[in-house]
PDB file of N, CA and C in Angstrom:
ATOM      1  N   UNK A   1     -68.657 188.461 180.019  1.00  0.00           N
ATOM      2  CA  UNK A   1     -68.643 187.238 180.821  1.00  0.00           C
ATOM      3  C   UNK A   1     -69.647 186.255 180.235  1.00  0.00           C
ATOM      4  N   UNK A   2     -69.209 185.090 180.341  1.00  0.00           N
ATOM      5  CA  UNK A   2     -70.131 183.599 179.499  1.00  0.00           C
ATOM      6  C   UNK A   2     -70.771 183.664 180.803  1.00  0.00           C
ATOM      7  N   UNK A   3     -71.888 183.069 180.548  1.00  0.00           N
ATOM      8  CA  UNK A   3     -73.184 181.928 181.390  1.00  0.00           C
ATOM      9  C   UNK A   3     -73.697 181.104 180.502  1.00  0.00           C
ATOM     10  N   UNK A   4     -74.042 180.137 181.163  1.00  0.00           N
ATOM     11  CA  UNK A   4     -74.662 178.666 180.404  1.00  0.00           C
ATOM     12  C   UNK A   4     -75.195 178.359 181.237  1.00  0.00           C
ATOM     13  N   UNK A   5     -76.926 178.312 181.176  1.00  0.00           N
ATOM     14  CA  UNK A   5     -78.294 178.277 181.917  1.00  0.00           C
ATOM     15  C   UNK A   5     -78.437 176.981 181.514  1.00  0.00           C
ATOM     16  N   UNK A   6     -78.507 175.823 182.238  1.00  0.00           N
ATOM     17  CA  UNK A   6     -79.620 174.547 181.589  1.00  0.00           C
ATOM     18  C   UNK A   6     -80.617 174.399 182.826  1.00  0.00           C
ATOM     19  N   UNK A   7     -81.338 173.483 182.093  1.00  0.00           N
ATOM     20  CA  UNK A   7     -82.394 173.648 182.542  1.00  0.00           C
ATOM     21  C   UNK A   7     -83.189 172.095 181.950  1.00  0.00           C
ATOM     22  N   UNK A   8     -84.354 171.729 182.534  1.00  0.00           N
ATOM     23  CA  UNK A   8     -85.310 170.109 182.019  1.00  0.00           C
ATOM     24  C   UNK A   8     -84.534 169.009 182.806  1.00  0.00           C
ATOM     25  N   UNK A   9     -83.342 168.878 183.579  1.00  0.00           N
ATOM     26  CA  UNK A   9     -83.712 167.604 184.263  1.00  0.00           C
ATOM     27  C   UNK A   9     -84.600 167.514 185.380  1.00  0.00           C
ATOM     28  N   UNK A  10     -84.343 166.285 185.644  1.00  0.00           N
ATOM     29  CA  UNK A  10     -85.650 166.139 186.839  1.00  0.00           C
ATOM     30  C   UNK A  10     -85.703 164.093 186.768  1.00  0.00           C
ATOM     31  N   UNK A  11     -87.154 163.840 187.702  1.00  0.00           N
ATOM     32  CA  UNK A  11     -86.827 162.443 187.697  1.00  0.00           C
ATOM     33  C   UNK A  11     -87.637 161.985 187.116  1.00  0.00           C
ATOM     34  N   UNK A  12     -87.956 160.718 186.322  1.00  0.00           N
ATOM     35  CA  UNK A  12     -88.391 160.366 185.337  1.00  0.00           C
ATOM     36  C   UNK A  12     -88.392 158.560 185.180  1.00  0.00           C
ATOM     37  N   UNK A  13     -89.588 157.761 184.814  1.00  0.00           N
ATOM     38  CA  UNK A  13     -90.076 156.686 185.189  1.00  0.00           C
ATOM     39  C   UNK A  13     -88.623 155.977 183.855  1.00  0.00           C
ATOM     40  N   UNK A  14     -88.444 154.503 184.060  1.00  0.00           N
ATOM     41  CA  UNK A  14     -87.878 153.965 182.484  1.00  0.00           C
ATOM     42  C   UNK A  14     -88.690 154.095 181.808  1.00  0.00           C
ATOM     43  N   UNK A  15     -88.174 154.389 180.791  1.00  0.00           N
ATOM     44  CA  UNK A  15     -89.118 154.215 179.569  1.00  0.00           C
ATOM     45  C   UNK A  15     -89.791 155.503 179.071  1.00  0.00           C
ATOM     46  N   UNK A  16     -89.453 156.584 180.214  1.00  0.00           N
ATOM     47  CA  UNK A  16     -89.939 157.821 179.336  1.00  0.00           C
ATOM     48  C   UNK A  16     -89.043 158.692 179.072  1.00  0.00           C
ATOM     49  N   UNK A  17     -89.474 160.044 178.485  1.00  0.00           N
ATOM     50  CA  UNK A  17     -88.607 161.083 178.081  1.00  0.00           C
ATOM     51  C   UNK A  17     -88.439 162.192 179.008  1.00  0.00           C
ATOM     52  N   UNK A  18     -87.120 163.012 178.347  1.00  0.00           N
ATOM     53  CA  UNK A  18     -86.862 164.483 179.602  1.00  0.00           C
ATOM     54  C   UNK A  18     -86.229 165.061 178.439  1.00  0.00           C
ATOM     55  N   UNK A  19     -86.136 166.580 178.218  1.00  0.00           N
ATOM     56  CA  UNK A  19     -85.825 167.185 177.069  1.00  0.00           C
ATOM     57  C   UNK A  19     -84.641 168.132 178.592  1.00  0.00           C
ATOM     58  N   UNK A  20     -83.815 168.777 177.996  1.00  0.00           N
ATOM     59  CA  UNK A  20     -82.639 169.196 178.659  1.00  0.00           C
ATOM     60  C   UNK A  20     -82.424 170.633 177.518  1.00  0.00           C
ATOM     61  N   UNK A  21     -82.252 171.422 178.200  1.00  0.00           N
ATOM     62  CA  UNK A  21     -81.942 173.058 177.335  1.00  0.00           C
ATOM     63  C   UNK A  21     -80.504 173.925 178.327  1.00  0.00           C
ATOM     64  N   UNK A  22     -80.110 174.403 176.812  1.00  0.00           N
ATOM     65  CA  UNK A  22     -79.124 175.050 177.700  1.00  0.00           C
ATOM     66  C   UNK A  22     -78.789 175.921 176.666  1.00  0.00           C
ATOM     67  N   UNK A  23     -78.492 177.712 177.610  1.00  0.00           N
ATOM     68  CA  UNK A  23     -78.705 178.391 176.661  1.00  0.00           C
ATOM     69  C   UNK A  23     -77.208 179.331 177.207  1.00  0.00           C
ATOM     70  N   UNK A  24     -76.528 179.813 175.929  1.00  0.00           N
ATOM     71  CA  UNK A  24     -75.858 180.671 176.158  1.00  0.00           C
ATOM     72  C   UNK A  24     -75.473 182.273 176.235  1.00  0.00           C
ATOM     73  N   UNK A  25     -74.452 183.074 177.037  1.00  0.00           N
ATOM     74  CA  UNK A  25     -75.273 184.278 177.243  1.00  0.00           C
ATOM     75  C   UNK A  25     -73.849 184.986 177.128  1.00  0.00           C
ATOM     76  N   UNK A  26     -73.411 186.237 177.220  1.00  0.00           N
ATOM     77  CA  UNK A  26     -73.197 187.296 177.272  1.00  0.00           C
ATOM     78  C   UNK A  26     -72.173 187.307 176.598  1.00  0.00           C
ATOM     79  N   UNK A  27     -70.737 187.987 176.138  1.00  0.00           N
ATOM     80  CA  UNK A  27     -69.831 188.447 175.431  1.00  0.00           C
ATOM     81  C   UNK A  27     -69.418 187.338 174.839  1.00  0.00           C
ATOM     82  N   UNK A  28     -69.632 186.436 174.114  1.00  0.00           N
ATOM     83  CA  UNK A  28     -69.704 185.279 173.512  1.00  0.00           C
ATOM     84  C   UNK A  28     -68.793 184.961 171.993  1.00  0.00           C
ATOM     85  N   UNK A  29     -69.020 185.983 171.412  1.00  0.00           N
ATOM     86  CA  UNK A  29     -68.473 185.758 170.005  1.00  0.00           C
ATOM     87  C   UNK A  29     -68.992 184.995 169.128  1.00  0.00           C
ATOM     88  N   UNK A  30     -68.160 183.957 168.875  1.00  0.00           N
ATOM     89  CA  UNK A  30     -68.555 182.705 167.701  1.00  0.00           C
ATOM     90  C   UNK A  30     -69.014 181.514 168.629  1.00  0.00           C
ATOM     91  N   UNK A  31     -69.507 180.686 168.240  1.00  0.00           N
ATOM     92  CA  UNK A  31     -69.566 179.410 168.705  1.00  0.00           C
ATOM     93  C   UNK A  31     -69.163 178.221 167.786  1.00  0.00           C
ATOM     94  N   UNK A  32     -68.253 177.182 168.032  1.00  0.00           N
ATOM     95  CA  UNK A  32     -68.266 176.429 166.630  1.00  0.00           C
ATOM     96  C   UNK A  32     -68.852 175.523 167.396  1.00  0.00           C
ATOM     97  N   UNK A  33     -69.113 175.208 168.169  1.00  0.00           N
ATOM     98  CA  UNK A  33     -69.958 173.134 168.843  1.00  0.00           C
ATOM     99  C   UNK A  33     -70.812 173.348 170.031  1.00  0.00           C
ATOM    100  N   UNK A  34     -71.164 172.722 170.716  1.00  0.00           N
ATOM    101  CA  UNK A  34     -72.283 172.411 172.122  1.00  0.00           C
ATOM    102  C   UNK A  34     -72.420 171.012 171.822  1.00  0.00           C
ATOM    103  N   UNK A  35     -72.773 170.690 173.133  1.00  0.00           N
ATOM    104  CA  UNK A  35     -73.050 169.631 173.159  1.00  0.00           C
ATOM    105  C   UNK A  35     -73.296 169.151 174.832  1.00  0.00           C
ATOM    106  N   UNK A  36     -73.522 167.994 175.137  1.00  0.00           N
ATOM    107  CA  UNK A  36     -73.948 167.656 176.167  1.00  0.00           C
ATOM    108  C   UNK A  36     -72.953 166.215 176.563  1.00  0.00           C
ATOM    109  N   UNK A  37     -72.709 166.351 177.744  1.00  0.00           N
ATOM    110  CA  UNK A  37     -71.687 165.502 178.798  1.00  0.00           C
ATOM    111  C   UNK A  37     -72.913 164.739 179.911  1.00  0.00           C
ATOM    112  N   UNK A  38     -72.006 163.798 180.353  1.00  0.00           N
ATOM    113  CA  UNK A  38     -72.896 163.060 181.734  1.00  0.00           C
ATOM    114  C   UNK A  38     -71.830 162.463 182.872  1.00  0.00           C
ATOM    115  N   UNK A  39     -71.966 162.534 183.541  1.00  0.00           N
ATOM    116  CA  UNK A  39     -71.007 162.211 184.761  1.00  0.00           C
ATOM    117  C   UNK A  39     -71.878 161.616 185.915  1.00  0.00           C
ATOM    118  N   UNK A  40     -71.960 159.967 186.217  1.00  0.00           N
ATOM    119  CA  UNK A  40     -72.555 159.431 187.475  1.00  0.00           C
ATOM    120  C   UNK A  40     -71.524 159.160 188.291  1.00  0.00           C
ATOM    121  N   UNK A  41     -71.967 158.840 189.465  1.00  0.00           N
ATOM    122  CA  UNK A  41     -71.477 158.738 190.629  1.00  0.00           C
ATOM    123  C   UNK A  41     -70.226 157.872 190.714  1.00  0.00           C
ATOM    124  N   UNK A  42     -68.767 158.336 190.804  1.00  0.00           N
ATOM    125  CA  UNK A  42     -68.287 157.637 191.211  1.00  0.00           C
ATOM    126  C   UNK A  42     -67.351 157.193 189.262  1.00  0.00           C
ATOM    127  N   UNK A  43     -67.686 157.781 188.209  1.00  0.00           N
ATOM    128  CA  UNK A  43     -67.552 157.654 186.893  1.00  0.00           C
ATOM    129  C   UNK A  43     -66.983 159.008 186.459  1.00  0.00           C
ATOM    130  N   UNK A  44     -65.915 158.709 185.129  1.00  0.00           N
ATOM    131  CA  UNK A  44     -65.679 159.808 184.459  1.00  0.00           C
ATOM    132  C   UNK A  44     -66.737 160.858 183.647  1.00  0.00           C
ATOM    133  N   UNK A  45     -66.377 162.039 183.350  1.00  0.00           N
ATOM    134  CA  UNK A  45     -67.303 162.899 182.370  1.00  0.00           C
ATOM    135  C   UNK A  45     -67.693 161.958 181.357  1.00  0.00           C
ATOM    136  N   UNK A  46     -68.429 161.722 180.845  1.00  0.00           N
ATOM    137  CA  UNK A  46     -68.678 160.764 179.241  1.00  0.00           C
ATOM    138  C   UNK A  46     -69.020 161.747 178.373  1.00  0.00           C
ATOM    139  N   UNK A  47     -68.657 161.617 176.908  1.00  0.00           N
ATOM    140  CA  UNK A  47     -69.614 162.417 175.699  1.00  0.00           C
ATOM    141  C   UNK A  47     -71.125 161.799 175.952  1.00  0.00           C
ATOM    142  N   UNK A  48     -72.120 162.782 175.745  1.00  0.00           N
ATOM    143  CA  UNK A  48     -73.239 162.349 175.288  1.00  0.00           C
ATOM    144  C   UNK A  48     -73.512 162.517 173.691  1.00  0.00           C
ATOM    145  N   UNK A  49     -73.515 163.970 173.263  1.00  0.00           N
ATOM    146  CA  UNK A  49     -73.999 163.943 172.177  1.00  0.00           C
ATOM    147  C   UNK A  49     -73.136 165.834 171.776  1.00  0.00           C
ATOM    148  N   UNK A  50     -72.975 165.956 170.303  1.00  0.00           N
ATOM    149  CA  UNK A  50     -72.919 166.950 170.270  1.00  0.00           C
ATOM    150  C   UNK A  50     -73.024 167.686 168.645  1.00  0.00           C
ATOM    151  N   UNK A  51     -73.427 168.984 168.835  1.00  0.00           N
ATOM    152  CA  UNK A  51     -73.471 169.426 167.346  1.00  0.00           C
ATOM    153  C   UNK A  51     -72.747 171.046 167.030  1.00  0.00           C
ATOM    154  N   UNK A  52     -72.064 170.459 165.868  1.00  0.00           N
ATOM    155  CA  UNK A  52     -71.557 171.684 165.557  1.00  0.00           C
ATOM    156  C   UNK A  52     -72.038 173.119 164.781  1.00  0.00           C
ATOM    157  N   UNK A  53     -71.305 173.932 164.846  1.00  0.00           N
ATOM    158  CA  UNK A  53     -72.061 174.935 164.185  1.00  0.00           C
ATOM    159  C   UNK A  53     -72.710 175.323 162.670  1.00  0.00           C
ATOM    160  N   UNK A  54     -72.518 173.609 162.079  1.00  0.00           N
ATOM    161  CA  UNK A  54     -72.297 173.422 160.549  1.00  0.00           C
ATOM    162  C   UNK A  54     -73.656 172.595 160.940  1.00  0.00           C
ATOM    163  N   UNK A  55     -74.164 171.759 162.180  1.00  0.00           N
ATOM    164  CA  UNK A  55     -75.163 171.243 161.957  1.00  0.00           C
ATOM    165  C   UNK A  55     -74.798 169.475 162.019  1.00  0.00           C
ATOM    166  N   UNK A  56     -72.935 169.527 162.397  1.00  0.00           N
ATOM    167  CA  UNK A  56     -72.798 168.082 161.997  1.00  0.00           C
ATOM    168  C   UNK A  56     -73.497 167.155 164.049  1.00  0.00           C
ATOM    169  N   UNK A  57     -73.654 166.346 163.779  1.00  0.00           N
ATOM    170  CA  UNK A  57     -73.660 165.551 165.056  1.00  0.00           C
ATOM    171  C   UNK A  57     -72.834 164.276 165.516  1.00  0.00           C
ATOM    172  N   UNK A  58     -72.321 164.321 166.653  1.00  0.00           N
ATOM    173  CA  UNK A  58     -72.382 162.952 167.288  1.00  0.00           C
ATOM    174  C   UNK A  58     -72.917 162.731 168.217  1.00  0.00           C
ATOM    175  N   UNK A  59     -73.105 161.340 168.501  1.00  0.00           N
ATOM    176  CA  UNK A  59     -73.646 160.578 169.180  1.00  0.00           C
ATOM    177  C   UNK A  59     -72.812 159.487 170.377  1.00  0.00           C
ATOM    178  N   UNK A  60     -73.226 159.303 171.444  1.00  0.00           N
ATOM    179  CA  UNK A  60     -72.014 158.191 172.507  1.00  0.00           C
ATOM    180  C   UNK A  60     -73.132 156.810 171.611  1.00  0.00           C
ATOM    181  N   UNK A  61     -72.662 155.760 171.546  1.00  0.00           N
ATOM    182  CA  UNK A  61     -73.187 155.005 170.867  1.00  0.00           C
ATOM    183  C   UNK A  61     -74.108 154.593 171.928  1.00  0.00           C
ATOM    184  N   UNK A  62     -73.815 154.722 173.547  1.00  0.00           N
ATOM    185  CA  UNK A  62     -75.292 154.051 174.307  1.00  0.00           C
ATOM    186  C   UNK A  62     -76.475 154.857 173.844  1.00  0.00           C
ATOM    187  N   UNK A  63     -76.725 155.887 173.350  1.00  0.00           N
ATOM    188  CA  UNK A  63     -77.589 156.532 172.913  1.00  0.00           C
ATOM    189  C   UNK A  63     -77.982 157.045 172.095  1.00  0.00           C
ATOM    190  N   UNK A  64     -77.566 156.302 171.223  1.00  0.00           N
ATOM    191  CA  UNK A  64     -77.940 156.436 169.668  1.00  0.00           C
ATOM    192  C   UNK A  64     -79.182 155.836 169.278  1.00  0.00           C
ATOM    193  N   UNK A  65     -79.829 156.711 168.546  1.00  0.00           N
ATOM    194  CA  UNK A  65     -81.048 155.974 168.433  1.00  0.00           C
ATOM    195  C   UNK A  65     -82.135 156.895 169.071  1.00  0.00           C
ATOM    196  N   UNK A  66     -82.178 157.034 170.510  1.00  0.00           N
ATOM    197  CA  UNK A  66     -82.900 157.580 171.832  1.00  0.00           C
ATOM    198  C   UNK A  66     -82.623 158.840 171.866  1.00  0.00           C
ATOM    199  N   UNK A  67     -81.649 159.358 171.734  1.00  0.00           N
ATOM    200  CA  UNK A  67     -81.390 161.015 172.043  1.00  0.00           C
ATOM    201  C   UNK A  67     -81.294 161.743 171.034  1.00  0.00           C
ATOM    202  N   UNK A  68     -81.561 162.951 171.159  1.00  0.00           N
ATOM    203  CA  UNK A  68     -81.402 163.893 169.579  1.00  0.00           C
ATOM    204  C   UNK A  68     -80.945 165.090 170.187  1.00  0.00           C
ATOM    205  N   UNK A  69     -79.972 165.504 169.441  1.00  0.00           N
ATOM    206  CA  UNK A  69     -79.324 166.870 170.194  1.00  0.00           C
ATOM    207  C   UNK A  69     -79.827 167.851 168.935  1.00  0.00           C
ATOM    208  N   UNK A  70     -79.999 169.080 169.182  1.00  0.00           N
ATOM    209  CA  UNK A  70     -80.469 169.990 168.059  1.00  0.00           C
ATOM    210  C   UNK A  70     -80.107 171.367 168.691  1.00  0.00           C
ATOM    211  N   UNK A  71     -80.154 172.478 167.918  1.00  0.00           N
ATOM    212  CA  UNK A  71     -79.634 173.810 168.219  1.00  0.00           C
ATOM    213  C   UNK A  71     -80.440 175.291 167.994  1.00  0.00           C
ATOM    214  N   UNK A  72     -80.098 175.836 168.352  1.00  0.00           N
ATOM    215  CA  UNK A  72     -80.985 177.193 167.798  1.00  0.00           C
ATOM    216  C   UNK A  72     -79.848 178.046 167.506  1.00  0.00           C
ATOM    217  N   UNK A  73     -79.112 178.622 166.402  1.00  0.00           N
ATOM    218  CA  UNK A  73     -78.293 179.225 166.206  1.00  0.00           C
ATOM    219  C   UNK A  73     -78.003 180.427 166.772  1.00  0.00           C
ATOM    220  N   UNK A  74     -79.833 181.073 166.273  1.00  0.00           N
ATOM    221  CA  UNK A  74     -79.656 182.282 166.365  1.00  0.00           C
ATOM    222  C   UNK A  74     -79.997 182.805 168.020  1.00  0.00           C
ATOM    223  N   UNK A  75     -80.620 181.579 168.878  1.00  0.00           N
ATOM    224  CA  UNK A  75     -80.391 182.194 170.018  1.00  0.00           C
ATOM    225  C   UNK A  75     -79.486 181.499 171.140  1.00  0.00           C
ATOM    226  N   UNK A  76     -78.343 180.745 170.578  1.00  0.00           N
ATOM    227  CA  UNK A  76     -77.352 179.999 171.038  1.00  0.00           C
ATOM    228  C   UNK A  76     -77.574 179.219 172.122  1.00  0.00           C
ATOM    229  N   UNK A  77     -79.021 178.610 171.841  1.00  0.00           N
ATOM    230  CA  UNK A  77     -79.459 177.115 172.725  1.00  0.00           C
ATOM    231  C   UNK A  77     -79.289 175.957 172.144  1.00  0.00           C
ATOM    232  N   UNK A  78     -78.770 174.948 173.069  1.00  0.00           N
ATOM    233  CA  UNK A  78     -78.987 173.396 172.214  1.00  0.00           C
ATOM    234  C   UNK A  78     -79.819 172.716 173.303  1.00  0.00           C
ATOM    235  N   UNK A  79     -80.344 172.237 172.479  1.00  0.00           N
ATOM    236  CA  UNK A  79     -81.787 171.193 173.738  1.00  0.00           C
ATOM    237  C   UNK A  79     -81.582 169.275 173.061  1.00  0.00           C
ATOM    238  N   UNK A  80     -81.479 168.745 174.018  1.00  0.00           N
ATOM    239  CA  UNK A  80     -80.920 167.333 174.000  1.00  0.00           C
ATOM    240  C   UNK A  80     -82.647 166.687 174.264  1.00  0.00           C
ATOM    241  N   UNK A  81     -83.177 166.181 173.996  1.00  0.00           N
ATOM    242  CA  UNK A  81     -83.836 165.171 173.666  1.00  0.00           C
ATOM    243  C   UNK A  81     -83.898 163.881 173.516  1.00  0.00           C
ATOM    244  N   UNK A  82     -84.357 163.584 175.174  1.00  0.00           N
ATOM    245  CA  UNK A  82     -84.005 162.329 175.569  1.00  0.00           C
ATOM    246  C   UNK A  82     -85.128 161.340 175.757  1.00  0.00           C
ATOM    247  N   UNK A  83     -85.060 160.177 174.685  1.00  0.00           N
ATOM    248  CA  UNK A  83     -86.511 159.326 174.815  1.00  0.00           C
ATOM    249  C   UNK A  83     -86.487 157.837 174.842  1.00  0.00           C
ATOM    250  N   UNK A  84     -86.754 157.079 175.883  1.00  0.00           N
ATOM    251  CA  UNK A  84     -86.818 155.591 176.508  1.00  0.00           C
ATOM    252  C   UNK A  84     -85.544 155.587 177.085  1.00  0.00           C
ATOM    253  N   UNK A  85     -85.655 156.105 178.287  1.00  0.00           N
ATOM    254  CA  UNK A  85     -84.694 156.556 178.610  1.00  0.00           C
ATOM    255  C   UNK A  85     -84.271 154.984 179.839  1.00  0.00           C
ATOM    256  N   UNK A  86     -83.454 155.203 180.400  1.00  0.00           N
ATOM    257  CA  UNK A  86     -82.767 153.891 181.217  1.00  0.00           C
ATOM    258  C   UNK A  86     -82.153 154.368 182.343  1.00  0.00           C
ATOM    259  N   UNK A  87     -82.282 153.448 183.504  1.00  0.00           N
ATOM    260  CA  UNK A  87     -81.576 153.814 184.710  1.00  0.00           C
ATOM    261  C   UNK A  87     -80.191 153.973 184.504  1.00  0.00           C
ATOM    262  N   UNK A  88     -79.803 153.400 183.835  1.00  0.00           N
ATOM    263  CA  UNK A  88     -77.850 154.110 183.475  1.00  0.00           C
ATOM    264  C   UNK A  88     -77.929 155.126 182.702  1.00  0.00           C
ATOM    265  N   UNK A  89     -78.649 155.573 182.246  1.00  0.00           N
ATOM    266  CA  UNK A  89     -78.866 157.052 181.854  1.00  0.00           C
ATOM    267  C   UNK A  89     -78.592 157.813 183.171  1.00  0.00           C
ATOM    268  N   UNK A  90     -78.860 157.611 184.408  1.00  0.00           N
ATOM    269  CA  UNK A  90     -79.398 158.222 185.481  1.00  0.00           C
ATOM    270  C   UNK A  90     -77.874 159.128 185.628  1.00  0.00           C
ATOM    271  N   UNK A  91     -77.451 160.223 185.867  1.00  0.00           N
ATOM    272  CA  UNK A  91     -76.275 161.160 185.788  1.00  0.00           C
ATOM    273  C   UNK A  91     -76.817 162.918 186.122  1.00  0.00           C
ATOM    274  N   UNK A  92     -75.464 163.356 186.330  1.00  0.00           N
ATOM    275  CA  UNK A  92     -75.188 164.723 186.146  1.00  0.00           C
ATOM    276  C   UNK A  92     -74.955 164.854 184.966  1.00  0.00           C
ATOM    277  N   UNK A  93     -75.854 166.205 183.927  1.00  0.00           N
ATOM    278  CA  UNK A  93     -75.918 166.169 182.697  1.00  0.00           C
ATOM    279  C   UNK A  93     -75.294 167.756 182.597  1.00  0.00           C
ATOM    280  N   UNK A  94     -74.233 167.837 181.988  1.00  0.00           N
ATOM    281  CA  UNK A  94     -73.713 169.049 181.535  1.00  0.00           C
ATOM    282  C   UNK A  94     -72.988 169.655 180.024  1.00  0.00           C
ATOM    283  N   UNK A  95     -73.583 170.692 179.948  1.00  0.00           N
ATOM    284  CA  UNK A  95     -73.737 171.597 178.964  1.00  0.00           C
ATOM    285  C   UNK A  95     -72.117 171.952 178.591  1.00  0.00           C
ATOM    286  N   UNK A  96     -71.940 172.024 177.196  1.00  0.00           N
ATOM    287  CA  UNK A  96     -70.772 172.082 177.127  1.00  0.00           C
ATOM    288  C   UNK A  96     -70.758 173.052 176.018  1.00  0.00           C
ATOM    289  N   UNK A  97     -70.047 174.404 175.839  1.00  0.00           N
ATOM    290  CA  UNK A  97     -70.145 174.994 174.625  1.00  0.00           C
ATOM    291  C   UNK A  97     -68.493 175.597 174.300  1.00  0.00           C
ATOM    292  N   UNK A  98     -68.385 175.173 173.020  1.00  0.00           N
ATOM    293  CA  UNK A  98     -66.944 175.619 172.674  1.00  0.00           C
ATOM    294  C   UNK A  98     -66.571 176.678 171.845  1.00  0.00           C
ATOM    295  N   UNK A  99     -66.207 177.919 172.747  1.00  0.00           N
ATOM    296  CA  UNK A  99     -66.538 179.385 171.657  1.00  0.00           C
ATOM    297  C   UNK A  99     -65.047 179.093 170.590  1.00  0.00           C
ATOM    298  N   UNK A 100     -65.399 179.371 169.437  1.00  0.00           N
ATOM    299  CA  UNK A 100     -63.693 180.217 168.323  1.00  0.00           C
ATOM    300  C   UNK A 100     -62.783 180.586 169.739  1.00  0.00           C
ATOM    301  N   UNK A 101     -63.139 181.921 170.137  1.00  0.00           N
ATOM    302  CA  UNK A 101     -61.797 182.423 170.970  1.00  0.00           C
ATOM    303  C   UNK A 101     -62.068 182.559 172.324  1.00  0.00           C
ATOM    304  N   UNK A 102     -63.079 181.842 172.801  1.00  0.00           N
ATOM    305  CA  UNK A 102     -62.889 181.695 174.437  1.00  0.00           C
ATOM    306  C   UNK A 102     -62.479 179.994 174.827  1.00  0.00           C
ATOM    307  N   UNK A 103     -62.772 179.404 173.822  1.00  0.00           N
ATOM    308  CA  UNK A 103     -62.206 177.812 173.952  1.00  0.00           C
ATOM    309  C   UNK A 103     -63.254 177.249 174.769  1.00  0.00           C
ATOM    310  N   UNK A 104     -63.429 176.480 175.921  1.00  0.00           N
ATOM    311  CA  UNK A 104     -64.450 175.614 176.246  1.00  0.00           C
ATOM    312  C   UNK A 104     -65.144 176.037 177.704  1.00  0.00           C
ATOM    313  N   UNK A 105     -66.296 176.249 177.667  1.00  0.00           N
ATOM    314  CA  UNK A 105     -67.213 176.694 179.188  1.00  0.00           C
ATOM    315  C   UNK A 105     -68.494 175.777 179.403  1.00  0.00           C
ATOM    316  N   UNK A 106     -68.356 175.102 180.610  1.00  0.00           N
ATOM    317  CA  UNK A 106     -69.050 174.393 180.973  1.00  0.00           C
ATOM    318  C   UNK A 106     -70.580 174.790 181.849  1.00  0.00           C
ATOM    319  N   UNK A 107     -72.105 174.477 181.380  1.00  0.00           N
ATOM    320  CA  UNK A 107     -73.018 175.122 182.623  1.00  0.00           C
ATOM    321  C   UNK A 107     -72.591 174.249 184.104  1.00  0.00           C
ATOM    322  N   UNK A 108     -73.480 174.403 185.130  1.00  0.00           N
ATOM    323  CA  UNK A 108     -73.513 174.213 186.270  1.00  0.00           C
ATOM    324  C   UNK A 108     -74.159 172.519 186.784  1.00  0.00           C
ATOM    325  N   UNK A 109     -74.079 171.817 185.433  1.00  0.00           N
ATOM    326  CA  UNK A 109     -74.923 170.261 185.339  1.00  0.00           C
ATOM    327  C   UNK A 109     -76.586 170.495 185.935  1.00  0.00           C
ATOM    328  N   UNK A 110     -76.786 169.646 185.181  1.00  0.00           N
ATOM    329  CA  UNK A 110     -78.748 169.502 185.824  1.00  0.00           C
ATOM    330  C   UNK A 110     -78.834 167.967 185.882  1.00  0.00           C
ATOM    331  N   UNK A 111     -79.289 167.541 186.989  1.00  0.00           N
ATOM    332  CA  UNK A 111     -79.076 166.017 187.623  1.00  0.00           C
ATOM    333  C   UNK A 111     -80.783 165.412 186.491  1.00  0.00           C
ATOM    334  N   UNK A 112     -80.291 164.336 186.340  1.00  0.00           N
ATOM    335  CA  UNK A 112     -81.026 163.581 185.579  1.00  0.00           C
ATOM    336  C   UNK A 112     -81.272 161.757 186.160  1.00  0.00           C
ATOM    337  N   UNK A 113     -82.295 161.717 186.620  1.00  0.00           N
ATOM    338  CA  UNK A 113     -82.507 160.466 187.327  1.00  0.00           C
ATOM    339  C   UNK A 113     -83.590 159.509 186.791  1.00  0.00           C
ATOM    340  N   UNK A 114     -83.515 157.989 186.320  1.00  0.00           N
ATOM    341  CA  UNK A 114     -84.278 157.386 186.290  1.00  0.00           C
ATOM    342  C   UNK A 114     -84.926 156.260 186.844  1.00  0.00           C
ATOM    343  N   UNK A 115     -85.443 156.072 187.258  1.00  0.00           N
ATOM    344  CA  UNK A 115     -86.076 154.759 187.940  1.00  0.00           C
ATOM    345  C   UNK A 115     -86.402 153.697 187.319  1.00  0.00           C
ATOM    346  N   UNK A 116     -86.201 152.419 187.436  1.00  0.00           N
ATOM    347  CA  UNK A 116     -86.538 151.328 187.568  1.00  0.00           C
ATOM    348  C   UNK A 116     -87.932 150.640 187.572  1.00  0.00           C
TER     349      UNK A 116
END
């Protein structure tokens, strides 16, 4: 059985940072991508950012620049790295990992809020 733990949101002034982790767990296999999603109130899922198992990345262009997504291979975490951050940043932030042969499992979102 998959689990996907995240973990680092919380609320946070403009203009500063929140780092976001999310780690994956049990009968797993391969992984080829992760990456990170955002969904506010009342709005579709959006891409945030994501990297594959080769190391390639993208980026949603509002946050290019500001966010850095990065990985740990060997213990199948990706941690998003989020800096000057903006009240439309403000969302449900979820973990997205896409195994070879289980196809796509989502964590449980970690709410991410910024103030004004």
């Amino acid at each position: 059985q998959v689990q996907l733990v995240e973990s680092g949101g919380g609320l946070v002034q403009a203009g500063g940072s929140l780092r976001l982790f999310c780690a994956a767990s049990g009968s797993i296999g391969g992984i080829a991508a992760m990456g990170w999603y955002r969904q506010a109130p009342g709005k579709q899922r959006d891409l945030v950012a994501t990297i594959s198992n080769s190391g390639g990345t993208t980026y949603a262009d509002s946050v290019l620049g500001r966010f850095t997504i990065s990985r740990d291979g060997t213990k199948n975490t990706v941690y998003l790295l989020m800096n000057s951050l903006k009240p439309e940043d403000t969302a449900v932030y979820y973990c997205n990992t896409k195994f070879f042969l289980l196809g796509d499992y989502w964590g449980q979102g970690t709410q991410v809020t910024v103030s004004s």
